[in-house]
PDB file of N, CA and C in Angstrom:
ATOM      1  N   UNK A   1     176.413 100.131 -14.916  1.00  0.00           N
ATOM      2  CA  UNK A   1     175.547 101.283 -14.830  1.00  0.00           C
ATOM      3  C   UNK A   1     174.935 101.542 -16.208  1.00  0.00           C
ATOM      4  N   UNK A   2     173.515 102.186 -16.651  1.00  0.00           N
ATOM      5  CA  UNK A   2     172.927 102.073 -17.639  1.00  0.00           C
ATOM      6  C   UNK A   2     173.507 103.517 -17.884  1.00  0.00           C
ATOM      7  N   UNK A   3     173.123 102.788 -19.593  1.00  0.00           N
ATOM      8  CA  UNK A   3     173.860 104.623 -20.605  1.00  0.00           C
ATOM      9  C   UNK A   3     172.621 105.884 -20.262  1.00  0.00           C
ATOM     10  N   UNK A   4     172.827 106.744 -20.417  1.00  0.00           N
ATOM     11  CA  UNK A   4     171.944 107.973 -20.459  1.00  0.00           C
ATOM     12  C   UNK A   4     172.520 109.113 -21.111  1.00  0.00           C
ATOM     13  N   UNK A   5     171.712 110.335 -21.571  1.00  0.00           N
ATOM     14  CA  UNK A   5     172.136 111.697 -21.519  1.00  0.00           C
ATOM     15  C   UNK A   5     171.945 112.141 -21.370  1.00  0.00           C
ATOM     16  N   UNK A   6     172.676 113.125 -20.671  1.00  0.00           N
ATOM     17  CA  UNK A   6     172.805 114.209 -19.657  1.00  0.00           C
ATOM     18  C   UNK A   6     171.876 115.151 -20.298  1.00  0.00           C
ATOM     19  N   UNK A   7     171.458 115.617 -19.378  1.00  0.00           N
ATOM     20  CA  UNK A   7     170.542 117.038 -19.188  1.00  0.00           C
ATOM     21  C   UNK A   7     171.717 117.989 -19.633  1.00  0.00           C
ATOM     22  N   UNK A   8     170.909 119.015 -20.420  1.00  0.00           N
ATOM     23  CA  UNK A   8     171.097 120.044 -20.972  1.00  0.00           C
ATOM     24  C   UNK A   8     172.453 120.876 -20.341  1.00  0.00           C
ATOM     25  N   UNK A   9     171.874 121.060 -18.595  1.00  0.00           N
ATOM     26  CA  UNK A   9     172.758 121.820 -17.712  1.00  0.00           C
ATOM     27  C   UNK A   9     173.456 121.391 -17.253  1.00  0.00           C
ATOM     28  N   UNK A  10     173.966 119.622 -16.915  1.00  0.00           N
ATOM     29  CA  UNK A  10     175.208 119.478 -16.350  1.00  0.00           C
ATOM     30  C   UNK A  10     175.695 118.826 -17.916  1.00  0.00           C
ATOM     31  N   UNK A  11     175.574 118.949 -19.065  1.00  0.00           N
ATOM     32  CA  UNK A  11     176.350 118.882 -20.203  1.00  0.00           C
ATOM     33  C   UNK A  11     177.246 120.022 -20.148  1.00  0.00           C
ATOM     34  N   UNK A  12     176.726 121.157 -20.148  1.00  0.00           N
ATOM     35  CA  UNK A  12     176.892 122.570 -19.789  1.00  0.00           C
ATOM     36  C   UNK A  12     178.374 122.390 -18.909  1.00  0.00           C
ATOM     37  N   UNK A  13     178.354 121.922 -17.943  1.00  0.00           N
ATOM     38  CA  UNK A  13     179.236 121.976 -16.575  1.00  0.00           C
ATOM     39  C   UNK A  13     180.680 121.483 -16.981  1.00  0.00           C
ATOM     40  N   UNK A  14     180.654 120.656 -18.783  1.00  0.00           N
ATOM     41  CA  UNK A  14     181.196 120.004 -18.596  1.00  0.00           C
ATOM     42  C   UNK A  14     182.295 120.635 -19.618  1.00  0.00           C
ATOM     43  N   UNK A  15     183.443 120.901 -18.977  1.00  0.00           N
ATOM     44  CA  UNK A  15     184.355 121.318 -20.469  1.00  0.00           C
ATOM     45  C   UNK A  15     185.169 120.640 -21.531  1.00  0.00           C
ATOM     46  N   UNK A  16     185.652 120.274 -22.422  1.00  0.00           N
ATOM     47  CA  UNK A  16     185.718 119.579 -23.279  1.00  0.00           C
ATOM     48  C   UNK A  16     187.300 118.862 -22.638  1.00  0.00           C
ATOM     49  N   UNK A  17     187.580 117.971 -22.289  1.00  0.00           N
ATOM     50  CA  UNK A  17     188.808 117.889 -21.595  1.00  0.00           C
ATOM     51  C   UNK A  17     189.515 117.672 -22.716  1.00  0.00           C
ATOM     52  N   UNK A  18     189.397 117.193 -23.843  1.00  0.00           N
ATOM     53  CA  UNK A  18     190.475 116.626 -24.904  1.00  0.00           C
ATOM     54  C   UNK A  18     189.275 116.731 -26.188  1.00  0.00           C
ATOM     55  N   UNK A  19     190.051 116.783 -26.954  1.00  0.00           N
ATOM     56  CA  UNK A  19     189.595 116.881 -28.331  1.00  0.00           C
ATOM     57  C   UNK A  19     189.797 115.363 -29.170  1.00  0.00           C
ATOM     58  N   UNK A  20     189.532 114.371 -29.654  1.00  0.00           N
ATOM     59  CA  UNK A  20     190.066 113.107 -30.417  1.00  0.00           C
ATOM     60  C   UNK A  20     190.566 114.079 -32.035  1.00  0.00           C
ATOM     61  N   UNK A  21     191.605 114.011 -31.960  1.00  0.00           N
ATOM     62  CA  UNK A  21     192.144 114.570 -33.457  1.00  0.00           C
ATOM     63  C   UNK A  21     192.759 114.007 -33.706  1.00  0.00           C
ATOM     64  N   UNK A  22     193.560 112.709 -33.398  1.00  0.00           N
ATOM     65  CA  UNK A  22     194.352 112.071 -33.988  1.00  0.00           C
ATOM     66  C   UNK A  22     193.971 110.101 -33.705  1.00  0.00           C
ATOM     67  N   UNK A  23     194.643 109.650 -34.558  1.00  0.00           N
ATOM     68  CA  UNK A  23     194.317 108.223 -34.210  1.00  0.00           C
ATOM     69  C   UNK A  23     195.130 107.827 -32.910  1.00  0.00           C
ATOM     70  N   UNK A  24     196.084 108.327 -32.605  1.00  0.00           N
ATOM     71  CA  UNK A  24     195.867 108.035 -31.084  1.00  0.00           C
ATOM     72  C   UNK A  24     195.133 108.192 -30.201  1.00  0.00           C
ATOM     73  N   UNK A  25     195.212 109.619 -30.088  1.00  0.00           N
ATOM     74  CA  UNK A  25     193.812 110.020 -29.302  1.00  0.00           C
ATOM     75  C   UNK A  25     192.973 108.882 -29.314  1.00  0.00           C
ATOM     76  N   UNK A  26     192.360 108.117 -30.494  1.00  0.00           N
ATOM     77  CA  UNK A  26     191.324 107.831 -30.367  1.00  0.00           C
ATOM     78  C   UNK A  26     191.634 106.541 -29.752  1.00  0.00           C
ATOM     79  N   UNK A  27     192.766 105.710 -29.443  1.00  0.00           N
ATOM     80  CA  UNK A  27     193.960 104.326 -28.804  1.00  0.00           C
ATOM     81  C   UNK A  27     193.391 104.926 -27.681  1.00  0.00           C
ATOM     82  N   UNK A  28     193.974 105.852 -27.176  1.00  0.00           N
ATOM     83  CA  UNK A  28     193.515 106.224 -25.530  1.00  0.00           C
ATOM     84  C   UNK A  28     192.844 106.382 -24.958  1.00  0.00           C
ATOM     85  N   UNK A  29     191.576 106.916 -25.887  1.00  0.00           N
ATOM     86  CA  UNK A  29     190.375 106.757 -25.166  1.00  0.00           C
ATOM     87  C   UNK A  29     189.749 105.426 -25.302  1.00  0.00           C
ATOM     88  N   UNK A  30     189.584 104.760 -26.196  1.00  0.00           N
ATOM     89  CA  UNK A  30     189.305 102.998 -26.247  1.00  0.00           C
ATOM     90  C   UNK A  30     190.039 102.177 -24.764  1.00  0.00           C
ATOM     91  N   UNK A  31     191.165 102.557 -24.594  1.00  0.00           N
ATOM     92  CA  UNK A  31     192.205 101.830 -23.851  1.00  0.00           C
ATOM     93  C   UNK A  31     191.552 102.242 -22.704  1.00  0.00           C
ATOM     94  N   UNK A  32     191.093 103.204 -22.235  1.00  0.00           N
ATOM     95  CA  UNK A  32     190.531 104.384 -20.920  1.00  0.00           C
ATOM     96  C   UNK A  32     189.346 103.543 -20.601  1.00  0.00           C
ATOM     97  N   UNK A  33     188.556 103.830 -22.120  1.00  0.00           N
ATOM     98  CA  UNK A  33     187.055 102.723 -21.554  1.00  0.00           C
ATOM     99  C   UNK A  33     187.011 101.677 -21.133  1.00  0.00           C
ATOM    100  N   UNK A  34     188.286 100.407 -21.995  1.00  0.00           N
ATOM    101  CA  UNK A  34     187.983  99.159 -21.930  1.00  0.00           C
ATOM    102  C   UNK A  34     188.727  99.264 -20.039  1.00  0.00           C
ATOM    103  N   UNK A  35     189.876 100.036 -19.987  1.00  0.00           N
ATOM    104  CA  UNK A  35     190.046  99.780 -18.369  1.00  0.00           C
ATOM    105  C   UNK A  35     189.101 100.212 -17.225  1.00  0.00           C
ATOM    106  N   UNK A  36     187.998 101.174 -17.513  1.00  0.00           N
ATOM    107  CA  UNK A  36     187.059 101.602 -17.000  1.00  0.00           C
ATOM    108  C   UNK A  36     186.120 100.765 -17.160  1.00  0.00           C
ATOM    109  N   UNK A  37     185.550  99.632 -17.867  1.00  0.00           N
ATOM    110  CA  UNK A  37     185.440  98.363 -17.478  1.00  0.00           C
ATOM    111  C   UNK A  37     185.601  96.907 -16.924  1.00  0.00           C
ATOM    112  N   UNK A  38     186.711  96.948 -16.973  1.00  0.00           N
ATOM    113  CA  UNK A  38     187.146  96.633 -15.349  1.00  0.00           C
ATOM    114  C   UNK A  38     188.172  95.688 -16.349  1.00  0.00           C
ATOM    115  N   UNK A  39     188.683  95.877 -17.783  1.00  0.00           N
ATOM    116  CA  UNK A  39     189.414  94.601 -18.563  1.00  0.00           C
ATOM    117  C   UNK A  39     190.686  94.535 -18.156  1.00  0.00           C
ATOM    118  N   UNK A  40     191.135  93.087 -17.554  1.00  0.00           N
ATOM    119  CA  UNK A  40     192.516  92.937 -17.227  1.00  0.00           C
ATOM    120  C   UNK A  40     193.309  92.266 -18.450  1.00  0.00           C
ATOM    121  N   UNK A  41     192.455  92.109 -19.600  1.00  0.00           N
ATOM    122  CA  UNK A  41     193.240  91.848 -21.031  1.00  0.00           C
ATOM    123  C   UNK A  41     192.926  93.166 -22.168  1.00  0.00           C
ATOM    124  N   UNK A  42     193.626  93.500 -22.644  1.00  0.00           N
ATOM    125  CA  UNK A  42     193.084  94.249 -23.771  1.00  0.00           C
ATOM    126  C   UNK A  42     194.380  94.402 -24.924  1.00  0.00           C
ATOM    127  N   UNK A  43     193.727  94.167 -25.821  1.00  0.00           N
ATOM    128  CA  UNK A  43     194.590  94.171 -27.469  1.00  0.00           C
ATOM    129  C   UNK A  43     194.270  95.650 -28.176  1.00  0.00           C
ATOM    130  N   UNK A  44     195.315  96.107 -28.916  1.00  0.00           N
ATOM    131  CA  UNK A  44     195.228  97.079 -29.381  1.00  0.00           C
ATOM    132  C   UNK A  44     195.766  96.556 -31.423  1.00  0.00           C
ATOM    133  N   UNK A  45     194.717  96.388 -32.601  1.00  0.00           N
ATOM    134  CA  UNK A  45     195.061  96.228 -33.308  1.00  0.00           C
ATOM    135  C   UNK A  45     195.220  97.706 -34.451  1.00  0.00           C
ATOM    136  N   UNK A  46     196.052  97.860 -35.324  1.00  0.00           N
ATOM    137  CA  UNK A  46     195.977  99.086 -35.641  1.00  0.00           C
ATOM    138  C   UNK A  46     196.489  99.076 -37.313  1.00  0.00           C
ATOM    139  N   UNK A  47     195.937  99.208 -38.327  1.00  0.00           N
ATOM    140  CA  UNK A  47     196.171  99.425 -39.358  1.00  0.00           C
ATOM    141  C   UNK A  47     196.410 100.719 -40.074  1.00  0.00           C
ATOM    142  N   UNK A  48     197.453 101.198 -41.149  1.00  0.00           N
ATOM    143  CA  UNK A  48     197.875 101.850 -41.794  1.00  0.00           C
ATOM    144  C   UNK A  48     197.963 103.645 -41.099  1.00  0.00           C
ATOM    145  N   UNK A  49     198.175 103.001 -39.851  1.00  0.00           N
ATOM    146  CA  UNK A  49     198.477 104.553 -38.983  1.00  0.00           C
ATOM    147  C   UNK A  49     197.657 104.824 -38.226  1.00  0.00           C
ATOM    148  N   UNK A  50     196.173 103.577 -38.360  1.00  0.00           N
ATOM    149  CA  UNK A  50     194.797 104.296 -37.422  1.00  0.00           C
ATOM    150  C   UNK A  50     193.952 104.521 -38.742  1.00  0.00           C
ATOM    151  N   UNK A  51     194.611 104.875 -39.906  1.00  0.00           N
ATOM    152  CA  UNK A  51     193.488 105.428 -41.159  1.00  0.00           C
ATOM    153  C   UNK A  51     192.274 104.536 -41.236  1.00  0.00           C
ATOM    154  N   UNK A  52     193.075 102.784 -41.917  1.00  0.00           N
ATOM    155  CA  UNK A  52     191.871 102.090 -41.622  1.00  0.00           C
ATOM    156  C   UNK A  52     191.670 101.554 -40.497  1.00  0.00           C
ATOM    157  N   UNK A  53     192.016 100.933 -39.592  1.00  0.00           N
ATOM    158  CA  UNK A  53     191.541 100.162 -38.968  1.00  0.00           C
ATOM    159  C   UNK A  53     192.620 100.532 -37.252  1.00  0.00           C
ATOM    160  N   UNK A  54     191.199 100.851 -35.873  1.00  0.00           N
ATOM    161  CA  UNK A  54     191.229 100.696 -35.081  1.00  0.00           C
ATOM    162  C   UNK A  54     190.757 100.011 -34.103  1.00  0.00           C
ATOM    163  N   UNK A  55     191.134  98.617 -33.722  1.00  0.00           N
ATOM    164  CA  UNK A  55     190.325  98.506 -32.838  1.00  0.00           C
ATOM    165  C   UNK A  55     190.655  97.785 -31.579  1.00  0.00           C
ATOM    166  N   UNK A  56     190.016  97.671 -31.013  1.00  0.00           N
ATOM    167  CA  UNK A  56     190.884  97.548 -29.095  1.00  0.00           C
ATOM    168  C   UNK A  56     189.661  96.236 -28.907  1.00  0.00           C
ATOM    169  N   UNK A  57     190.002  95.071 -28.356  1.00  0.00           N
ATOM    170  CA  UNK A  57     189.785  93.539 -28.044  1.00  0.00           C
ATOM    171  C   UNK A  57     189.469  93.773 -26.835  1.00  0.00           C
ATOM    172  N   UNK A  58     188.843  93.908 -25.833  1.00  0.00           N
ATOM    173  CA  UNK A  58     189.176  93.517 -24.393  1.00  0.00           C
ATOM    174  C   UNK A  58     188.158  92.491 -23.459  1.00  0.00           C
ATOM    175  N   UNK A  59     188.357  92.605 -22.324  1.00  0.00           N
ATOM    176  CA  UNK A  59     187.424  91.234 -21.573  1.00  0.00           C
ATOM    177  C   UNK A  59     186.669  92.488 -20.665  1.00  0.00           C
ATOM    178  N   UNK A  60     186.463  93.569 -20.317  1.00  0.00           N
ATOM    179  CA  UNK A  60     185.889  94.172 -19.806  1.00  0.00           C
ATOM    180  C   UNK A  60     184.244  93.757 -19.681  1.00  0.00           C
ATOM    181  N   UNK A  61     183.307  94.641 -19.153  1.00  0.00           N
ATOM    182  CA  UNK A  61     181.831  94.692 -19.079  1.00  0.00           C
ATOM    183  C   UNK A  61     181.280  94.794 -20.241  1.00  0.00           C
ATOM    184  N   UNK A  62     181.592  95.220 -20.784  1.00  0.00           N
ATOM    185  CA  UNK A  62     181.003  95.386 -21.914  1.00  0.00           C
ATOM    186  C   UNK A  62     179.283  96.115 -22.430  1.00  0.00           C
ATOM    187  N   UNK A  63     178.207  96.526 -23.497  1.00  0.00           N
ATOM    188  CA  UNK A  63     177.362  96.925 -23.408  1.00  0.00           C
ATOM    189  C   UNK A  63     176.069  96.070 -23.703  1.00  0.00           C
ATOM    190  N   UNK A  64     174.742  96.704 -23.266  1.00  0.00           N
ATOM    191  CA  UNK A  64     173.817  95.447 -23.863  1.00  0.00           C
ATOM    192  C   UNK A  64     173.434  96.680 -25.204  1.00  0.00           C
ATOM    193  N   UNK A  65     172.434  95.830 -25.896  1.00  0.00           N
ATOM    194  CA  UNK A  65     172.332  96.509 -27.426  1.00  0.00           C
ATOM    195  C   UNK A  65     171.744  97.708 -27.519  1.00  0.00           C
ATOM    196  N   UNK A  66     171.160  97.944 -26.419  1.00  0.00           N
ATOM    197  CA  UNK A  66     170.282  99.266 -26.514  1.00  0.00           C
ATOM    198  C   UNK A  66     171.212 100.644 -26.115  1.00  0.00           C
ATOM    199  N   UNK A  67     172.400  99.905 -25.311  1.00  0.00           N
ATOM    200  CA  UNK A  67     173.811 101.340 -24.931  1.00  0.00           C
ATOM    201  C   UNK A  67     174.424 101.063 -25.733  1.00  0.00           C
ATOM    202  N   UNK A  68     174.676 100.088 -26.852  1.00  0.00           N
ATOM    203  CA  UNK A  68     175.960 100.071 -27.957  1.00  0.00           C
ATOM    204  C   UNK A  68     174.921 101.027 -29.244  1.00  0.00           C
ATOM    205  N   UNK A  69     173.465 101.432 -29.152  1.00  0.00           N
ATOM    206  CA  UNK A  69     173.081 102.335 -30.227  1.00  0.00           C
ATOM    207  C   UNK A  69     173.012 103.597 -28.958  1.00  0.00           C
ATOM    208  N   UNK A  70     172.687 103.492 -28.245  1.00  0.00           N
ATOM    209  CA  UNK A  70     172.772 105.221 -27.707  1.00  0.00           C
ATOM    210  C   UNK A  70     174.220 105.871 -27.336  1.00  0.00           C
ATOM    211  N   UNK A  71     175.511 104.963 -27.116  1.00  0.00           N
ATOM    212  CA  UNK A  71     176.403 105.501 -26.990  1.00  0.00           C
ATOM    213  C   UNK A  71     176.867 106.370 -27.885  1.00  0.00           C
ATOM    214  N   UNK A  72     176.005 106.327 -29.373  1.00  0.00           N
ATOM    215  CA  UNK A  72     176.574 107.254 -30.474  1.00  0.00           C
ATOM    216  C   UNK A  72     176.210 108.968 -30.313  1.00  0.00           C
ATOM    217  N   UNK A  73     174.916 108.981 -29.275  1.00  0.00           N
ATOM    218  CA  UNK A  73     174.375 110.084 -29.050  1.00  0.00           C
ATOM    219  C   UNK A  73     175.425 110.960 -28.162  1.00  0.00           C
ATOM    220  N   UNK A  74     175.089 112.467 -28.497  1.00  0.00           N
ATOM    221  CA  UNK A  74     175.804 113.383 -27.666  1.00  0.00           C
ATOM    222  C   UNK A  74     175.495 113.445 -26.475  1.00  0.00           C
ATOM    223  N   UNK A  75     176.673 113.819 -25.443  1.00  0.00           N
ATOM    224  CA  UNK A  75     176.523 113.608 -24.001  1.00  0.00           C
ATOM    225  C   UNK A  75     175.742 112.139 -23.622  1.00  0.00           C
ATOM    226  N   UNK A  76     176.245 111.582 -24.039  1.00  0.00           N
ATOM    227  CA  UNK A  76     175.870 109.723 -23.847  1.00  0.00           C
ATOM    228  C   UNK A  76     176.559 109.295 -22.295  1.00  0.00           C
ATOM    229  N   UNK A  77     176.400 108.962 -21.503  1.00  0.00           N
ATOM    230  CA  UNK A  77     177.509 108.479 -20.469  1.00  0.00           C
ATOM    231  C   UNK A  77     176.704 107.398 -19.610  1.00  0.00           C
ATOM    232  N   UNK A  78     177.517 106.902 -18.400  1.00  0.00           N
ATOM    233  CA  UNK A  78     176.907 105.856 -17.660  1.00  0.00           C
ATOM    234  C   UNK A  78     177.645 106.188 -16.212  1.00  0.00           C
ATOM    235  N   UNK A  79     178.676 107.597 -16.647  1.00  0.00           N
ATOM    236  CA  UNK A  79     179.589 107.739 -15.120  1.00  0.00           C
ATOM    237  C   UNK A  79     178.862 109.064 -14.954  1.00  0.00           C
ATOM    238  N   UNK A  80     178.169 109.746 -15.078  1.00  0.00           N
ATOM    239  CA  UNK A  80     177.514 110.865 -14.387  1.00  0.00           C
ATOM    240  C   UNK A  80     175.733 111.172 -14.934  1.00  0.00           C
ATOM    241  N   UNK A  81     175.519 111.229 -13.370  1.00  0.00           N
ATOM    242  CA  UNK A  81     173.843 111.735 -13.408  1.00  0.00           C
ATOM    243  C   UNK A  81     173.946 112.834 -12.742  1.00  0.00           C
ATOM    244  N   UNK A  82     174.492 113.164 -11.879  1.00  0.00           N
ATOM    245  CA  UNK A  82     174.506 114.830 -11.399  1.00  0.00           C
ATOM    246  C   UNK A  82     175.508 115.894 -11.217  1.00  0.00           C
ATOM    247  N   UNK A  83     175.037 117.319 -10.922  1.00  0.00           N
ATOM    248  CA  UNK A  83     176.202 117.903 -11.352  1.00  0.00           C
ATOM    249  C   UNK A  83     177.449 117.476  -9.911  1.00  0.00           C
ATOM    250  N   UNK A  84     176.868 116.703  -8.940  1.00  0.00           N
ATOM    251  CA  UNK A  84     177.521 116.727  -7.810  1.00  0.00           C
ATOM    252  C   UNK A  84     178.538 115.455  -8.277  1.00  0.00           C
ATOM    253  N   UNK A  85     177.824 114.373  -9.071  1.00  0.00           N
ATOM    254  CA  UNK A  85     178.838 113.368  -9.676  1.00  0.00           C
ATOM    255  C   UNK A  85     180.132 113.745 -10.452  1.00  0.00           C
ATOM    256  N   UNK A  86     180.339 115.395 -11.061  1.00  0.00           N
ATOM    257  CA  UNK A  86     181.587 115.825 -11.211  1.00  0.00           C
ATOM    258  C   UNK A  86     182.471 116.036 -10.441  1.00  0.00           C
ATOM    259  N   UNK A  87     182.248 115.800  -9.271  1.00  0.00           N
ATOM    260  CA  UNK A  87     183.430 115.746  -8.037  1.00  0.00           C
ATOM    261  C   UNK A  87     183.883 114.720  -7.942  1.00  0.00           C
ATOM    262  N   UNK A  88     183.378 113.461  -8.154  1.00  0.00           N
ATOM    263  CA  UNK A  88     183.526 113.017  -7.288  1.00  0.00           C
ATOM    264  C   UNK A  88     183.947 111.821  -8.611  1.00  0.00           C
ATOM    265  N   UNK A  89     184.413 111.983 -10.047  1.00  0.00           N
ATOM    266  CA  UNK A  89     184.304 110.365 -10.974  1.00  0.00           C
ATOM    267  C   UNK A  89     186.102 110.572 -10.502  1.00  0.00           C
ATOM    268  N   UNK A  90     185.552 108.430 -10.625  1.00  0.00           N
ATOM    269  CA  UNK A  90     186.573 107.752 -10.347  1.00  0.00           C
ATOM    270  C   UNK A  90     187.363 107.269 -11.465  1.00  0.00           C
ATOM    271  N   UNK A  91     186.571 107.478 -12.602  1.00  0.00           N
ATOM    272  CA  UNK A  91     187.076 106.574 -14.145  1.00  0.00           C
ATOM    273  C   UNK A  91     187.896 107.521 -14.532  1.00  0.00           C
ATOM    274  N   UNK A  92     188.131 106.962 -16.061  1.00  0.00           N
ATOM    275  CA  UNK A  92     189.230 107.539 -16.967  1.00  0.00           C
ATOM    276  C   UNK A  92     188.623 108.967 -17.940  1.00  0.00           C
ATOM    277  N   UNK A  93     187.497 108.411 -17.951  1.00  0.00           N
ATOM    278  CA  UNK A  93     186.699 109.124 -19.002  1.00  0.00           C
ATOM    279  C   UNK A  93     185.002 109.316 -18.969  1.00  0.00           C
TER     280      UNK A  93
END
């Protein structure tokens, strides 16, 4: 599914489910995506606590180049276009 962002009002809809404050946090949500791509391998490498270095390997879908620069944008997603798609996601994240 292609990246997009959300309209103003179902950004709105959406409440912050978790905060990333820690370098785990940020393990779980990597781990969430790469399985929400469908990866039946995934590596988790992790240096000096998460300080330097996080990063997660996997065989999932992966992005083409134009969603690996818009994924940085706010309300970026590819699992919801409407507010009715909040009922109904199947993913992690």
């Amino acid at each position: 599914m292609e990246l997009r962002i959300l309209p103003g009002n179902i950004a709105n809809m959406i409440a912050a489910g978790e905060v990333v404050q820690r370098p785990a946090s940020v393990v779980k949500e990597l781990v969430e995506n790469a399985v929400d791509a469908g990866a039946d391998q995934i590596s988790v490498i992790i240096k000096d606590s998460g300080r330097t270095l996080i990063q997660v390997i996997d065989n999932g879908k992966g992005m083409n180049p134009d969603d690996a620069v818009l994924c940085f944008e706010r309300h970026a997603t590819s699992k919801i276009a409407t507010a009715e798609d909040l009922e109904d996601i199947t993913t992690f994240g």
